[in-house]
N, C-alpha and C. Protein backbone atom coordinates (compact mmCIF):
# COMPACT_ATOMS: atom_id res chain seq x y z
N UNK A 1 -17.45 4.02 4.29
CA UNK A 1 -16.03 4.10 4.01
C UNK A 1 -15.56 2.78 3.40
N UNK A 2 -14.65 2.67 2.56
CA UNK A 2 -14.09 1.83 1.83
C UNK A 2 -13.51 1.35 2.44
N UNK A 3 -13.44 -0.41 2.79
CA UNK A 3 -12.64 -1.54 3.23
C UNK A 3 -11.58 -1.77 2.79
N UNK A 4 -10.48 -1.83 3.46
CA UNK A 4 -8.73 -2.00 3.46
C UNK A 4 -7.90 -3.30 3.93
N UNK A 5 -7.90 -4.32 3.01
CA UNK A 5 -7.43 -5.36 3.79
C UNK A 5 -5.78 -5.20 3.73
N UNK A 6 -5.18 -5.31 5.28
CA UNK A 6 -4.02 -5.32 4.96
C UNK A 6 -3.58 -6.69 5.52
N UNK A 7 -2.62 -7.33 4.75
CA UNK A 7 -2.33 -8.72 5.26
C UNK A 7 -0.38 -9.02 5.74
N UNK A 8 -0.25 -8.63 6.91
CA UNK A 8 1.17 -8.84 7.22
C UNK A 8 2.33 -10.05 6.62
N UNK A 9 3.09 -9.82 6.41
CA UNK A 9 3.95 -10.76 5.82
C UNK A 9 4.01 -12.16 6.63
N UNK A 10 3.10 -12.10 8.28
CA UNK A 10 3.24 -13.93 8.67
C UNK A 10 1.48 -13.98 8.09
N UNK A 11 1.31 -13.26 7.40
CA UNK A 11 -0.14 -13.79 6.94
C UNK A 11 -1.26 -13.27 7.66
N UNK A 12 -1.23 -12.56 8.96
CA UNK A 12 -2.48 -11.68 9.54
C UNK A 12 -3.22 -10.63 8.79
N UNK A 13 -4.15 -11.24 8.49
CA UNK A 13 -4.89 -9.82 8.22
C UNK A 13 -5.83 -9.03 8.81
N UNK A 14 -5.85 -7.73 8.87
CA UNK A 14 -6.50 -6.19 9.36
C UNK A 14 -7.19 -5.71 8.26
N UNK A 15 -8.38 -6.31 8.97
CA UNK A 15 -9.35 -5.25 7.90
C UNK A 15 -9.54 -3.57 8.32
N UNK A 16 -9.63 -2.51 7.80
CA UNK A 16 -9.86 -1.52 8.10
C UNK A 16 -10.93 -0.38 7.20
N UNK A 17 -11.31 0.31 7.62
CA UNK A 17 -11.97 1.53 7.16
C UNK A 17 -11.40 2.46 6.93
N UNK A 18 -11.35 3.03 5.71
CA UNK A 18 -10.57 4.37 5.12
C UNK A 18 -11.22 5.17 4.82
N UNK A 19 -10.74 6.65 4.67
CA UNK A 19 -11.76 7.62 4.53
C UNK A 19 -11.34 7.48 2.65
N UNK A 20 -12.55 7.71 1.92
CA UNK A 20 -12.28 8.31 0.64
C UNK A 20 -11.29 9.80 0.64
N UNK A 21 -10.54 9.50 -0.38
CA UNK A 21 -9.61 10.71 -0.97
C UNK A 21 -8.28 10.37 -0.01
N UNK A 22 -8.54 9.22 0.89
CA UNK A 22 -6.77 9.16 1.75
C UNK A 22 -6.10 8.20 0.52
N UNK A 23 -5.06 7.62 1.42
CA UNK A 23 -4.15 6.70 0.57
C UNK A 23 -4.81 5.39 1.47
N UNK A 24 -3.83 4.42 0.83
CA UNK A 24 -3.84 3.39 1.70
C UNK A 24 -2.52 3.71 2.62
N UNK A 25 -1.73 3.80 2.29
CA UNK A 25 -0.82 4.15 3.09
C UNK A 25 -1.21 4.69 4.67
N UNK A 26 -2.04 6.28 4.07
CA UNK A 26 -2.58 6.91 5.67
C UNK A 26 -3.17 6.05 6.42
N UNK A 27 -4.13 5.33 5.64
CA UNK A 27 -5.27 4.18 6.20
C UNK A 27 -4.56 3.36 7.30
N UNK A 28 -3.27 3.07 6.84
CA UNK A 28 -2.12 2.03 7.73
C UNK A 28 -1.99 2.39 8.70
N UNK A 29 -1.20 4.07 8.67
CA UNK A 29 -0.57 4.64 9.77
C UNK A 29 -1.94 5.08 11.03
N UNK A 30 -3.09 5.87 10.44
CA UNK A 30 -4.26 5.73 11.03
C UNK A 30 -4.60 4.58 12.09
N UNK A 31 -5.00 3.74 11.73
CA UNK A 31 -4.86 2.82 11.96
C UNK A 31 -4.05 1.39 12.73
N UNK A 32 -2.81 1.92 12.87
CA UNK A 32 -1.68 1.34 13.51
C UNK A 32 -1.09 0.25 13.08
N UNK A 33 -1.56 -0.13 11.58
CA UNK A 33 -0.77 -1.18 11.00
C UNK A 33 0.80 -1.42 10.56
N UNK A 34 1.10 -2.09 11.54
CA UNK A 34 2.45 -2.95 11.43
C UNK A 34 2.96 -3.11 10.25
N UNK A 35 4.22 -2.73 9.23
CA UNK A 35 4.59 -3.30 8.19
C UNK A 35 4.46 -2.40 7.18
N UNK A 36 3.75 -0.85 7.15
CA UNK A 36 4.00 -0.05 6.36
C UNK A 36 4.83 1.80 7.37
N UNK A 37 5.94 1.68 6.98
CA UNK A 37 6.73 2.19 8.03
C UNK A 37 6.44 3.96 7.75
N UNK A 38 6.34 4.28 6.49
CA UNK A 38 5.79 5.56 5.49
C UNK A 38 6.90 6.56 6.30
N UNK A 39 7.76 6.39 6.37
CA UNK A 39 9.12 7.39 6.70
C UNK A 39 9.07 9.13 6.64
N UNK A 40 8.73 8.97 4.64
CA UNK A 40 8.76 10.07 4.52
C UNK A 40 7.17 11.12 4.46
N UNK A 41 6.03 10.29 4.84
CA UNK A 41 5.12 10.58 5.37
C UNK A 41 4.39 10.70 3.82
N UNK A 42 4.25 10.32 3.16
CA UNK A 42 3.81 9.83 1.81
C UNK A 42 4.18 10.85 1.00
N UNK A 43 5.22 11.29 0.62
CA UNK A 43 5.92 11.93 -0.21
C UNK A 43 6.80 11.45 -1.34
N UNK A 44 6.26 10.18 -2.33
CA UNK A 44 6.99 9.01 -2.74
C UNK A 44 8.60 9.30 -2.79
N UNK A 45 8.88 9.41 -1.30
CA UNK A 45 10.35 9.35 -1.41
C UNK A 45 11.87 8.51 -0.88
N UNK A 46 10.54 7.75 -0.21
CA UNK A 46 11.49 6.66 0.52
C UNK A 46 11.15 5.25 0.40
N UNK A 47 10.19 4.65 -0.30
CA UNK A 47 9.28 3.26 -0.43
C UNK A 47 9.36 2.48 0.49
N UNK A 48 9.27 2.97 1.74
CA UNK A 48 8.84 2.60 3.12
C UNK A 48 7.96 2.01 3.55
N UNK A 49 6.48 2.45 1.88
CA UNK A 49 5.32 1.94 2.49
C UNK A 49 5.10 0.89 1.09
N UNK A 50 6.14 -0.01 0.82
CA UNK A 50 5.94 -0.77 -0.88
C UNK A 50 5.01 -2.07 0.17
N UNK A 51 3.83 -2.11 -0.97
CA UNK A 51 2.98 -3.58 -0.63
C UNK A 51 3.07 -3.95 -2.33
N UNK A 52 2.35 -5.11 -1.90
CA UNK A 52 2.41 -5.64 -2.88
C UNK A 52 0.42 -5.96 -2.94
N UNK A 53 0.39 -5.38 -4.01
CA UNK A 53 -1.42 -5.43 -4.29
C UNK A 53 -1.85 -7.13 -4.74
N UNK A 54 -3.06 -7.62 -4.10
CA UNK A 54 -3.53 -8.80 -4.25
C UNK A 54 -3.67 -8.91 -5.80
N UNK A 55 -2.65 -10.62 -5.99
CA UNK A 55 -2.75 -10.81 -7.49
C UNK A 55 -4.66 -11.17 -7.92
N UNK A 56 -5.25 -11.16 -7.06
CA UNK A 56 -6.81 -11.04 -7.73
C UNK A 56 -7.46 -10.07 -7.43
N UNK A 57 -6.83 -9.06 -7.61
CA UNK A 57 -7.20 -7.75 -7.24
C UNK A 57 -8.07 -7.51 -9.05
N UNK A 58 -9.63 -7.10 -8.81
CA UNK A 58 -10.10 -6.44 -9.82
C UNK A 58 -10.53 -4.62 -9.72
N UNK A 59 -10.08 -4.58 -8.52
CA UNK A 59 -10.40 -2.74 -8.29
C UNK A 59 -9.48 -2.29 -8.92
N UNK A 60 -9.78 -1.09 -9.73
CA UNK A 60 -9.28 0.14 -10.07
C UNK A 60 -8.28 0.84 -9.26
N UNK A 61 -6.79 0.79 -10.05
CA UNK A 61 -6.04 1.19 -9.17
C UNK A 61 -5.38 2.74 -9.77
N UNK A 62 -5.10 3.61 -9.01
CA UNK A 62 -4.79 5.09 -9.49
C UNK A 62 -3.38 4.68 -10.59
N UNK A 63 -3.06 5.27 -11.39
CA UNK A 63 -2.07 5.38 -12.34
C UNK A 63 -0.86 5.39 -11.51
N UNK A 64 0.17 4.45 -11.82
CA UNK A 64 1.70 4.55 -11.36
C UNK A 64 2.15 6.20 -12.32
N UNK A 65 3.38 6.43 -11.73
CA UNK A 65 3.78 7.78 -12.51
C UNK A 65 5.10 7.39 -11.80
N UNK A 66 6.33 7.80 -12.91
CA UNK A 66 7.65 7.61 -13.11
C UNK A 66 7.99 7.88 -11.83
N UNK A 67 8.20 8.51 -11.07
CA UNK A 67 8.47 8.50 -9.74
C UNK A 67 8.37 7.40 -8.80
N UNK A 68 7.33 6.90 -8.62
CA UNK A 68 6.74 5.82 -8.03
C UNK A 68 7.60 4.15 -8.64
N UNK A 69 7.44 4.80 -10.19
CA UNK A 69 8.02 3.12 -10.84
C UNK A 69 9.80 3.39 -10.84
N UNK A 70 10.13 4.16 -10.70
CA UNK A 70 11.88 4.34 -10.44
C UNK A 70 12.03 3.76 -8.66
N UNK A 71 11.31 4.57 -8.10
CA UNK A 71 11.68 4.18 -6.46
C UNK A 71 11.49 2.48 -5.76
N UNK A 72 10.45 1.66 -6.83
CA UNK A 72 10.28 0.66 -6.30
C UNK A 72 11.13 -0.70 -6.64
N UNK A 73 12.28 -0.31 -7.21
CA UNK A 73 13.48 -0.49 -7.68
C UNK A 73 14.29 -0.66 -6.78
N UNK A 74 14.49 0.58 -5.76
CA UNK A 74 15.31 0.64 -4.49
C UNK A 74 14.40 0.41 -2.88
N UNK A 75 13.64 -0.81 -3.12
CA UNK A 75 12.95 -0.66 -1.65
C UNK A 75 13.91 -1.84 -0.83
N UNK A 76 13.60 -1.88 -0.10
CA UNK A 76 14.35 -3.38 1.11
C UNK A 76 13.82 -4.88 0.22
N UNK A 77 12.12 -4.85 -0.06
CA UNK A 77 12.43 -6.78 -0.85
C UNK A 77 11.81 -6.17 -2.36
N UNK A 78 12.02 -6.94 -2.75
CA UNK A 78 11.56 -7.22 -4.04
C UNK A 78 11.02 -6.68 -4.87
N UNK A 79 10.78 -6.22 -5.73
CA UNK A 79 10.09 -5.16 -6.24
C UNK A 79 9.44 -6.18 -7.19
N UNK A 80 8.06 -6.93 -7.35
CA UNK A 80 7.25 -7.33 -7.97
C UNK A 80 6.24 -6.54 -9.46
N UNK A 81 5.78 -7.60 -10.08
CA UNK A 81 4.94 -7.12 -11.29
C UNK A 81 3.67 -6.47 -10.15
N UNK A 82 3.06 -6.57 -8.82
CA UNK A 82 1.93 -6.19 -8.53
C UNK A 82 2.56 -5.14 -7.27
N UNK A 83 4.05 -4.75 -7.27
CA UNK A 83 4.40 -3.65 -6.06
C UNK A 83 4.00 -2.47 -6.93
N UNK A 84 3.53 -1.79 -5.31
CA UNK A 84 3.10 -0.63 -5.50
C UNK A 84 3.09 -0.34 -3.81
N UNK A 85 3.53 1.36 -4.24
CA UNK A 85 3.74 2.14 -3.05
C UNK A 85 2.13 2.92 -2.64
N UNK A 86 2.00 2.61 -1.20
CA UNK A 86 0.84 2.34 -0.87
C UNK A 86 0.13 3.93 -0.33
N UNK A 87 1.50 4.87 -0.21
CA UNK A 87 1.22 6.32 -0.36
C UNK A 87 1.00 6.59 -1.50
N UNK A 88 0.72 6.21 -2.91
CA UNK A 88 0.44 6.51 -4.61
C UNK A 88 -0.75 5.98 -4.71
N UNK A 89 -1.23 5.47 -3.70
CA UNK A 89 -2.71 3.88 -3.77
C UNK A 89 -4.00 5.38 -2.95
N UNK A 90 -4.65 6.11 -4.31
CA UNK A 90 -5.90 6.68 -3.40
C UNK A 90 -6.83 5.83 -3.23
N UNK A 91 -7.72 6.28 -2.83
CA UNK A 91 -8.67 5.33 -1.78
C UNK A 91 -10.29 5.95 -2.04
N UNK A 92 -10.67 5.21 -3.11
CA UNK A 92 -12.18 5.73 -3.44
C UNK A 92 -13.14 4.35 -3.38
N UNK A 93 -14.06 4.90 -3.30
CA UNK A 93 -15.36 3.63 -3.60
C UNK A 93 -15.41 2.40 -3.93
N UNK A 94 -14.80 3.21 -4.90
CA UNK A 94 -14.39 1.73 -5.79
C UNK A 94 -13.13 0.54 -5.59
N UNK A 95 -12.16 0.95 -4.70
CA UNK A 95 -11.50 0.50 -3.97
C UNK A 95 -11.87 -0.54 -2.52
N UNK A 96 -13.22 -0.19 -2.65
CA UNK A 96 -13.85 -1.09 -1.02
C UNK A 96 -13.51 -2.57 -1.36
N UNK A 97 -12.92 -3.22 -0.74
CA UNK A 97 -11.98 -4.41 -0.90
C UNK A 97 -10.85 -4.90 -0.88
N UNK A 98 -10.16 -4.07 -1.05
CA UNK A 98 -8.59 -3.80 -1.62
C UNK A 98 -8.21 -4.64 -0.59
N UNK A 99 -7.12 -5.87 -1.14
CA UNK A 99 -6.52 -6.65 -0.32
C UNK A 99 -4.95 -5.44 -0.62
N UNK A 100 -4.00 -5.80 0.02
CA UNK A 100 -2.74 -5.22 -0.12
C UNK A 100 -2.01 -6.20 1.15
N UNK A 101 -0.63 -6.82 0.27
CA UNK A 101 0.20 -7.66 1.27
C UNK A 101 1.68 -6.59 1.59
N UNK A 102 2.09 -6.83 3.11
CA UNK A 102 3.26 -6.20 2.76
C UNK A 102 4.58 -7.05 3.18
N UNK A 103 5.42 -6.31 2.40
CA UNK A 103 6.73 -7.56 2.05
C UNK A 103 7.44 -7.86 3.73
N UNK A 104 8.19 -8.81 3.55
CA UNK A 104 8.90 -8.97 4.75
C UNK A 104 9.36 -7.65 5.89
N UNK A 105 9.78 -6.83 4.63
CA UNK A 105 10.60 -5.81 5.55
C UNK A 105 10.46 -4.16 4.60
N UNK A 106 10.72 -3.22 5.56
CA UNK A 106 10.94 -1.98 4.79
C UNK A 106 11.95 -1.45 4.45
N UNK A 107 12.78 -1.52 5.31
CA UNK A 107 14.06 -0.55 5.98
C UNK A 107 15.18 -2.01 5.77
């Protein structure tokens, strides 16, 4: 299974194991990670679960789609050149590594 680093906004990081074909998002909630709240249960409809992907990130990341890039506009911080909603983030092979930070706050 593909490695999931998630790194909390005081800087902890949780490494985890994801199944291929989840999100990162599920990987979180699975998992019990703190800081991705996923409200609407990954239905990009609430950006509950916005991280922000490691700026040395070289994995392959699934295609943003207008939905995703309108909503991360209206999240709680910042909406960055590397945010991305972490229910839109699938989770393949090629992903084993994936750092992902998440912002101060959701809600």
């Amino acid at each position: 299974m593909p490695k999931i680093t998630y790194v909390a906004h005081d800087g902890i990081e949780t490494v985890v194991d994801v199944a291929q074909d989840d999100t990162v998002m599920r990987g979180a909630v699975l998992n019990g990670i703190k800081g991705i709240v996923a409200q609407c249960g990954g239905g990009a409809s609430c950006g509950t679960c916005h991280v922000y992907v490691d700026p040395e990130n070289t994995k392959p990341l699934s295609a943003m789609h207008q939905v995703e890039d309108e909503l991360l506009y209206f999240t709680a911080c910042e909406r960055k050149e590397n945010s991305r909603l972490s229910c839109q983030l699938a989770v393949t092979g090629e992903q084993d590594g994936l750092v992902v930070h998440m912002p101060e706050k959701q809600l």
